[in-house]
C-alpha atoms as a PDB file:
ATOM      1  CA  UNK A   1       0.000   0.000   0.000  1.00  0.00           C
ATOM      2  CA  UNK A   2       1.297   3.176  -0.609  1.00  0.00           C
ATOM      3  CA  UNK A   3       1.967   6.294   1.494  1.00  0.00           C
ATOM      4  CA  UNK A   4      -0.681   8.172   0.729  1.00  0.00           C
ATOM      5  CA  UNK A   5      -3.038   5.427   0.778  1.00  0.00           C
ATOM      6  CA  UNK A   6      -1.322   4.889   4.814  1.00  0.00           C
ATOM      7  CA  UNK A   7      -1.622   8.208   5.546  1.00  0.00           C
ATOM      8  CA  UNK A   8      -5.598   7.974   4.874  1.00  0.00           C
ATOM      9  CA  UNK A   9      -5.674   5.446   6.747  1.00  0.00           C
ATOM     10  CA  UNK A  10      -3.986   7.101   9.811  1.00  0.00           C
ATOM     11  CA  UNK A  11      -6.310   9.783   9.268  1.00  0.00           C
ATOM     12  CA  UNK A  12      -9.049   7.663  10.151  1.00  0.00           C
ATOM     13  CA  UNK A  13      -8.085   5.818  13.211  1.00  0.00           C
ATOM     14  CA  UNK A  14      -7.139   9.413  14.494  1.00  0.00           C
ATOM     15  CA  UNK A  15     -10.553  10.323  14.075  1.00  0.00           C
ATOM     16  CA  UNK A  16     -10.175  13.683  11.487  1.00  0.00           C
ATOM     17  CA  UNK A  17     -12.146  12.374   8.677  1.00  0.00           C
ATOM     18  CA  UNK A  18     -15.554  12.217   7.515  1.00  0.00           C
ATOM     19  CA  UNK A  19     -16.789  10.089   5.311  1.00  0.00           C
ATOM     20  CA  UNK A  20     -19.810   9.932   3.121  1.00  0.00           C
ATOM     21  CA  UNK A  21     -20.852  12.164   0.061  1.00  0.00           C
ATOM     22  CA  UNK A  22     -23.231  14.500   1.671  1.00  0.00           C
ATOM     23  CA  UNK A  23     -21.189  14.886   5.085  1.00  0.00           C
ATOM     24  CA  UNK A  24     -18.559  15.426   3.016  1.00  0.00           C
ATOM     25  CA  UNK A  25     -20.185  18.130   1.272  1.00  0.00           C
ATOM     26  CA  UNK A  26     -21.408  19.468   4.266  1.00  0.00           C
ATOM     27  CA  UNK A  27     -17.577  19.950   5.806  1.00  0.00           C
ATOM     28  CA  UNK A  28     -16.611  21.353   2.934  1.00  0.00           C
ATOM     29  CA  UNK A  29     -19.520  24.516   2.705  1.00  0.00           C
ATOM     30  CA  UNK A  30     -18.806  24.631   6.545  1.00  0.00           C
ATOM     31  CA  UNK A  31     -15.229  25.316   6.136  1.00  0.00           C
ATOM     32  CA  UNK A  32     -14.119  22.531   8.076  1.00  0.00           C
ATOM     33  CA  UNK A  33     -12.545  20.515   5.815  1.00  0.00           C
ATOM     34  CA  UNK A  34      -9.122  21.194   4.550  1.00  0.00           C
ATOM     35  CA  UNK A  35      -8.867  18.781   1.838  1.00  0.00           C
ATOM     36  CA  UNK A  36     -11.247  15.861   0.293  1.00  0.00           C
ATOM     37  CA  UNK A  37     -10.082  12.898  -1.051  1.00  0.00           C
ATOM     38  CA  UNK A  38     -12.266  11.528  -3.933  1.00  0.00           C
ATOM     39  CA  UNK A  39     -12.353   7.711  -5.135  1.00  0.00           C
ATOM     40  CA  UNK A  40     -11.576   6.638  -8.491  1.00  0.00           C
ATOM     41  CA  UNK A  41     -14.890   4.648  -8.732  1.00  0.00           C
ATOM     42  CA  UNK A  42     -16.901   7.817  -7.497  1.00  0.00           C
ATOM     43  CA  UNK A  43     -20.308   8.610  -9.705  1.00  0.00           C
ATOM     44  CA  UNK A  44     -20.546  11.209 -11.534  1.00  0.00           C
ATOM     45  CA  UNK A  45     -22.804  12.637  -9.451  1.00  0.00           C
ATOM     46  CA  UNK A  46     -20.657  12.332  -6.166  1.00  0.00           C
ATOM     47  CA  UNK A  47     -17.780  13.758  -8.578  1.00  0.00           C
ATOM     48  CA  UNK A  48     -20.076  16.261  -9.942  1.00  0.00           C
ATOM     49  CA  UNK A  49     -21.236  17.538  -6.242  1.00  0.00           C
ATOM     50  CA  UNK A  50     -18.105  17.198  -4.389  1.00  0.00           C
ATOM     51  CA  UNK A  51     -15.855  18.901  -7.212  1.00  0.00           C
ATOM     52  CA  UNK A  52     -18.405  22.041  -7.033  1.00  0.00           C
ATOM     53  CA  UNK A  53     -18.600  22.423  -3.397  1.00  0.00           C
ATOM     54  CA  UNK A  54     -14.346  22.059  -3.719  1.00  0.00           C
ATOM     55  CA  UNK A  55     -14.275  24.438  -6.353  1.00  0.00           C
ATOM     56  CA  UNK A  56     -16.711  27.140  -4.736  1.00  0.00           C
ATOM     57  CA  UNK A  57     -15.184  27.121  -1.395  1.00  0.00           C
ATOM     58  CA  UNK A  58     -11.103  26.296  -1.986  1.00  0.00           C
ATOM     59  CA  UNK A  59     -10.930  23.479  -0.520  1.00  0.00           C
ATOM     60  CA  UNK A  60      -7.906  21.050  -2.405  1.00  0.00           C
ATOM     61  CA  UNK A  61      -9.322  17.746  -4.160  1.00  0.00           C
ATOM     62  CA  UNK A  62      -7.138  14.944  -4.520  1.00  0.00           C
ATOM     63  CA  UNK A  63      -8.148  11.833  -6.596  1.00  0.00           C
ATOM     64  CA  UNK A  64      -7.157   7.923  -5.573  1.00  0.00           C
ATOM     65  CA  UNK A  65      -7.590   5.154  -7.987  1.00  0.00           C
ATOM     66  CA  UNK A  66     -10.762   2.785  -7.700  1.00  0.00           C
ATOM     67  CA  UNK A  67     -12.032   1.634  -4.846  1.00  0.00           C
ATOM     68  CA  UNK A  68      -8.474   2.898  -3.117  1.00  0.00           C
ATOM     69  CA  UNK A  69     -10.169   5.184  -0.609  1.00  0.00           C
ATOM     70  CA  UNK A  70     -12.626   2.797   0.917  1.00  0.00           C
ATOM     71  CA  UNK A  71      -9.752   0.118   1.046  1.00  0.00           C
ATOM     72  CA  UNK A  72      -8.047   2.205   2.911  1.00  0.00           C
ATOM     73  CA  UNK A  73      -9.790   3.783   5.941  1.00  0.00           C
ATOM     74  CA  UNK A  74     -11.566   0.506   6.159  1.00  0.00           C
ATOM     75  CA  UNK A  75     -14.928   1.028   4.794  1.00  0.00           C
ATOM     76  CA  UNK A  76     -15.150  -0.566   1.197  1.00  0.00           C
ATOM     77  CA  UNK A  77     -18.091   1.318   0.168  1.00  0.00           C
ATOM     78  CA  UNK A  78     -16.819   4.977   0.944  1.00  0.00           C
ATOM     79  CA  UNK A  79     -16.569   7.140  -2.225  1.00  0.00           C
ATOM     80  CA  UNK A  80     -15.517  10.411  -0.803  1.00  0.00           C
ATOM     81  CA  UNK A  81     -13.322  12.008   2.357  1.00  0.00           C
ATOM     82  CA  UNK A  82     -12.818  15.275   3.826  1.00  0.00           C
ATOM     83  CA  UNK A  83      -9.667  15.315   6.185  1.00  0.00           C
ATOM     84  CA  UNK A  84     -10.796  18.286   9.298  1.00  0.00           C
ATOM     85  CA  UNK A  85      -7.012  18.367  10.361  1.00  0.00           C
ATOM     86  CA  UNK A  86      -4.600  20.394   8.668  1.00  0.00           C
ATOM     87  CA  UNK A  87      -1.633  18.819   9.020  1.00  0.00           C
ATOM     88  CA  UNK A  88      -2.782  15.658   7.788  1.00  0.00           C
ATOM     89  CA  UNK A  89      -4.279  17.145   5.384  1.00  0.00           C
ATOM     90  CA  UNK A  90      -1.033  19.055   3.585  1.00  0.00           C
ATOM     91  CA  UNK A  91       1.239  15.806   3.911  1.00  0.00           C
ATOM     92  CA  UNK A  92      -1.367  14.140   2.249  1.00  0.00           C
ATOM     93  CA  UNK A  93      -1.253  16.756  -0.137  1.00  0.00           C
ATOM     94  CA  UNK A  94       2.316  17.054  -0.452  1.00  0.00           C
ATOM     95  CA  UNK A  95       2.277  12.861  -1.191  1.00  0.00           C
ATOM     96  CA  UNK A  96      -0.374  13.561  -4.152  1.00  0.00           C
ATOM     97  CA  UNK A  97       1.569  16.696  -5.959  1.00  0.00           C
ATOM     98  CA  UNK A  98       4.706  14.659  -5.108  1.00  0.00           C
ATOM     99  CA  UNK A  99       4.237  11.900  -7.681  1.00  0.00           C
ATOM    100  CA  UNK A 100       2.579   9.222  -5.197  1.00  0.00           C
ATOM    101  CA  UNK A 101       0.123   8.112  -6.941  1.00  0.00           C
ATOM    102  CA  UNK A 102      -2.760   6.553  -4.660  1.00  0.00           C
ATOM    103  CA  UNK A 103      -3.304   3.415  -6.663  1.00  0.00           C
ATOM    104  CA  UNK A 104      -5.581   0.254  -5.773  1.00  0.00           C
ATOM    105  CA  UNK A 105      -7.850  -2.089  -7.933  1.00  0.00           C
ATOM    106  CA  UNK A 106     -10.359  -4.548  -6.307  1.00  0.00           C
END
């Protein structure tokens, strides 16, 4: 698995992200989300909503590959992720601008 992929994973057992289109959504017009991570396998609705609510309000969106996300903060079915702590949120960040590519095929 790689880093970033660990790093959401992390994320989750500490408890600073949210999971779930909608809630996701909701962090994100609410300002407290500093980044969402978006699954590969994502509809285009969910890609269509989140990516507009990321757009509007700033917030960085960082793509995995299908069905990576889930995988990784152990909940299979999870298509989208808003990381509420900062620093978490810009190494994850750094990993995704730095080449890691979050990869993962079910």
């Amino acid at each position: 698995m790689d880093k970033l992929l660990s790093m959401l994973g992390l994320c989750a057992r500490a408890g600073k992200l949210i999971t779930g289109e909608k809630a996701v959504v909701q962090a994100v017009r609410t300002g407290s989300a500093c980044a969402v991570v978006l699954d590969g396998a994502a509809s285009e609705n969910a890609v269509k909503a989140v990516g507009q609510a990321c757009k509007t309000h700033g917030v960085p969106l960082v793509r995995t590959g299908a069905f990576a996300l889930g995988d990784a903060i152990g909940k299979p079915s999870r298509m989208a992720a808003a990381i509420t702590d900062a620093g978490f949120a810009g190494r994850i960040l750094q990993l995704s601008s730095s080449g890691e590519q979050a990869r993962g095929e079910r």
